[in-house]
Protein backbone atom coordinates (compact mmCIF):
# COMPACT_ATOMS: atom_id res chain seq x y z
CA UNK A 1 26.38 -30.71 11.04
CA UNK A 2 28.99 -30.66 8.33
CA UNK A 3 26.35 -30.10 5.70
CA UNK A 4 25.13 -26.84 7.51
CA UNK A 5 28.52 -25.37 7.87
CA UNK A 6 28.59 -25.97 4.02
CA UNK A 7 25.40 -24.13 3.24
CA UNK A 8 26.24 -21.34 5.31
CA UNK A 9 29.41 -21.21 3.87
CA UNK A 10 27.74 -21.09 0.63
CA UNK A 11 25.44 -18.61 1.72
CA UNK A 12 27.76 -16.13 3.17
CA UNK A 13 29.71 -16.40 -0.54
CA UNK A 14 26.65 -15.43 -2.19
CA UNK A 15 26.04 -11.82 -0.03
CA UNK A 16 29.15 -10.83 -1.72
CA UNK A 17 29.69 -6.88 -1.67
CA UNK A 18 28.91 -5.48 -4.76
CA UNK A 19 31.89 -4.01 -7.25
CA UNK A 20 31.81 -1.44 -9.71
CA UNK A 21 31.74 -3.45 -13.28
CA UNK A 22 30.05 -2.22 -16.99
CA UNK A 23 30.34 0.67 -19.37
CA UNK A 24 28.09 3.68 -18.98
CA UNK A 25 27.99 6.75 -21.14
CA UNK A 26 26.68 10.22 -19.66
CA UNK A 27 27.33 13.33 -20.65
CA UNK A 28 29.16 16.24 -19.03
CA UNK A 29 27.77 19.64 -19.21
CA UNK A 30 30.04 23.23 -19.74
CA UNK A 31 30.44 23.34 -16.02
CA UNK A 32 32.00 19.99 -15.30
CA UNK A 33 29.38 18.17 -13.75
CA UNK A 34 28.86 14.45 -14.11
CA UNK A 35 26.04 12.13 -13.38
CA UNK A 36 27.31 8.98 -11.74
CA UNK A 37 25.62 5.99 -13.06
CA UNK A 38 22.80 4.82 -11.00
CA UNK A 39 24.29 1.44 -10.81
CA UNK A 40 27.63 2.89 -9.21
CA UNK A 41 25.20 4.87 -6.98
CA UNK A 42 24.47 1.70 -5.45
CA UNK A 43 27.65 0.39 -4.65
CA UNK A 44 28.26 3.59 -3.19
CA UNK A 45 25.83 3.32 -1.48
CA UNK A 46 26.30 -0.42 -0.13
CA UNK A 47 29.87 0.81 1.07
CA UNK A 48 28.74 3.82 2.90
CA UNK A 49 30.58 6.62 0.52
CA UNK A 50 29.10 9.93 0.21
CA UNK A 51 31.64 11.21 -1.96
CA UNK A 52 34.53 10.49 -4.44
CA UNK A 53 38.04 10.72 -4.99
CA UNK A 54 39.12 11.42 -8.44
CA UNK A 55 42.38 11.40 -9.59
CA UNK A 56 44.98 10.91 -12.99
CA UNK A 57 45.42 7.68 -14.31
CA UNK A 58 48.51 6.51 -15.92
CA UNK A 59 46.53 6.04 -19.18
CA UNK A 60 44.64 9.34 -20.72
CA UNK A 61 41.60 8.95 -18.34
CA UNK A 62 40.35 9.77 -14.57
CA UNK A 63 40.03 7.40 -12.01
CA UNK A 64 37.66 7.31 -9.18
CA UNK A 65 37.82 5.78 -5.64
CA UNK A 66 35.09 5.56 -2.44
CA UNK A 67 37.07 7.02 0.41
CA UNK A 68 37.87 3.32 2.09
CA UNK A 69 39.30 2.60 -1.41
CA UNK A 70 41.26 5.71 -1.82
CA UNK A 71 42.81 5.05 1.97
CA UNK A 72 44.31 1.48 0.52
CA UNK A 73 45.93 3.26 -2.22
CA UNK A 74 47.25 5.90 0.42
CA UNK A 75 48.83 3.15 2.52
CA UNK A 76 50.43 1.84 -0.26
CA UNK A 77 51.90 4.84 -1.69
CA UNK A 78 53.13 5.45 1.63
CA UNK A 79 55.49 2.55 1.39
CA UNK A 80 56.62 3.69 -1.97
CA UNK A 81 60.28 4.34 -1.85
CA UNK A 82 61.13 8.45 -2.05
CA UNK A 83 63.91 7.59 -4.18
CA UNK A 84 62.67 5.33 -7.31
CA UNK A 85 61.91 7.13 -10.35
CA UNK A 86 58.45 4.86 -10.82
CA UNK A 87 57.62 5.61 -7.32
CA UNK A 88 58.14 9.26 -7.07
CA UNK A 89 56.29 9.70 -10.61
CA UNK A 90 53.09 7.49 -9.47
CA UNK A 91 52.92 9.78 -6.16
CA UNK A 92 53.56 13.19 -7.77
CA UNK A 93 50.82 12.41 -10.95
CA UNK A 94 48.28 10.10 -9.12
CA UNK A 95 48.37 10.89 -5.55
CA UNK A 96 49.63 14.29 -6.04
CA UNK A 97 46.26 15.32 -8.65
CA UNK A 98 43.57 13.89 -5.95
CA UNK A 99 40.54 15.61 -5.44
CA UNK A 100 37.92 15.35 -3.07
CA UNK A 101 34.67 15.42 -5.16
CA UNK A 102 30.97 15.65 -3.35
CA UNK A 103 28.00 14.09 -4.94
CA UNK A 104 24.83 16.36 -5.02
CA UNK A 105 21.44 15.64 -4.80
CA UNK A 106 21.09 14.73 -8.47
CA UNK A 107 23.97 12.02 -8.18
CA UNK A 108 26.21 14.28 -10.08
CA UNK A 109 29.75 15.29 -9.20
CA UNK A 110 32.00 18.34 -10.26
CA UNK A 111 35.61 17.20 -12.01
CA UNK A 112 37.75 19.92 -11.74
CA UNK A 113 39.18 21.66 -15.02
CA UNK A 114 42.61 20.39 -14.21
CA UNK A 115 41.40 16.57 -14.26
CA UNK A 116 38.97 17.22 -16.92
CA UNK A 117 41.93 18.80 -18.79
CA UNK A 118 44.03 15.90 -18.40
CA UNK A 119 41.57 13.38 -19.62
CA UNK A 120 39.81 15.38 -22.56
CA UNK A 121 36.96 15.27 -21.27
CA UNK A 122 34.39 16.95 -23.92
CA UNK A 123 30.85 15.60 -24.39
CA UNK A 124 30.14 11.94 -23.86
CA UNK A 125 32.02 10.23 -21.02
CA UNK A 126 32.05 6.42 -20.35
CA UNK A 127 32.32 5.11 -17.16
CA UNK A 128 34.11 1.45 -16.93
CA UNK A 129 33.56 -0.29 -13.84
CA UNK A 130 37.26 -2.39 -12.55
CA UNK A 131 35.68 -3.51 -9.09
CA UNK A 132 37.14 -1.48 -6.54
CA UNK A 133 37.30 1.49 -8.52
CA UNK A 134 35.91 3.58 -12.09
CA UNK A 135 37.47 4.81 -14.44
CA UNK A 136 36.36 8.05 -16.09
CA UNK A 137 37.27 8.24 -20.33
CA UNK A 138 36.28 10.39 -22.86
CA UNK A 139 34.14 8.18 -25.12
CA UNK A 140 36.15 8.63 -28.29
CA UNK A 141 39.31 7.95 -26.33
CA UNK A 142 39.02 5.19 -24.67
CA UNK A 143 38.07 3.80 -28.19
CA UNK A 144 41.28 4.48 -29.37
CA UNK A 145 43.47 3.68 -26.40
CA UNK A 146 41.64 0.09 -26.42
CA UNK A 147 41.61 -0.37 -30.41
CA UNK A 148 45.94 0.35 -29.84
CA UNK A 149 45.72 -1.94 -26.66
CA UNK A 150 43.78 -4.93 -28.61
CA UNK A 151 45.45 -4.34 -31.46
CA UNK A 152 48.41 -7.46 -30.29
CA UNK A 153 45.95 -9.50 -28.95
CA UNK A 154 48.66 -12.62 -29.28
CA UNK A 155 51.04 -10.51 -26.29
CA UNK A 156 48.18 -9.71 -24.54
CA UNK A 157 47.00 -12.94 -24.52
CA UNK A 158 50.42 -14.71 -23.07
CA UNK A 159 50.60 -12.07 -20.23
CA UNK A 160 46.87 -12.68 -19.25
CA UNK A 161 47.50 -16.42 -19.22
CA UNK A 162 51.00 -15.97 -17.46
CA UNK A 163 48.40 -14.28 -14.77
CA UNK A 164 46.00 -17.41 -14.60
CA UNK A 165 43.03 -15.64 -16.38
């Protein structure tokens, strides 16, 4: 009997939902619109979201939620104190740029010039997957920001292991 509670232990861990993870590169046209990468489709898909949330980032780039996603971060900034400096700035620039964006039939979605504005969006956009959520870069970018951020690799490295990874 213990051995079956194992398996379906084992079992259930295997069904995990599926998270947004990898680089794709599409292209926005002069209007805005984005294909979403068929593989982020899916997980759309698998968590029931028929549209996206896009918002700023801290760093130069957009960042996309599902709506159940998008409601965490909502509950969390309400808790955020209306007097901290950190805490007012992350609700005015992240919360406060949100934007409902619909998907259309093609699997493409509309960023708004302000958003696209903010993270220089031109021709080629890459999508990187960070499980609950996407980010949105322009392609030449996001190699710079992470050629900078890689650049101290031996910092880096003590903060990631200070972290357990």
């Amino acid at each position: 009997m213990h051995k079956k509670c194992h398996l379906v232990s084992f079992a259930a861990k295997k069904v995990r939902v599926r998270v947004f993870k990898g680089h794709y590169v599409n292209s926005i046209n002069n209007k805005g619109r984005l294909s979403i990468p068929s593989k982020f489709r899916e997980v759309m898909g698998r968590w029931g979201a028929d549209h996206l949330i896009i918002t700023k980032s801290i760093d130069p780039c957009l960042v996309a939620f599902t709506p159940d996603e998008w409601e965490k971060m909502e509950e969390k900034a309400r808790h955020l104190s209306m007097v901290r400096k950190a805490d007012i700035v992350f609700k005015r620039h992240v919360v406060g740029s949100a934007e409902e964006c619909q998907i259309d039939a093609q699997g493409r979605i509309l960023i708004p010039g302000a958003l696209r504005e903010y993270a220089g969006l031109k021709r080629k956009c890459l999508f990187v997957g960070i499980t609950d959520r996407f980010e949105v870069w322009d392609q030449d970018t996001y190699d710079e920001f992470m050629q900078e951020a890689l650049g101290e690799t031996a910092d880096l490295r003590k903060e990631l292991a200070e972290l357990g990874l």
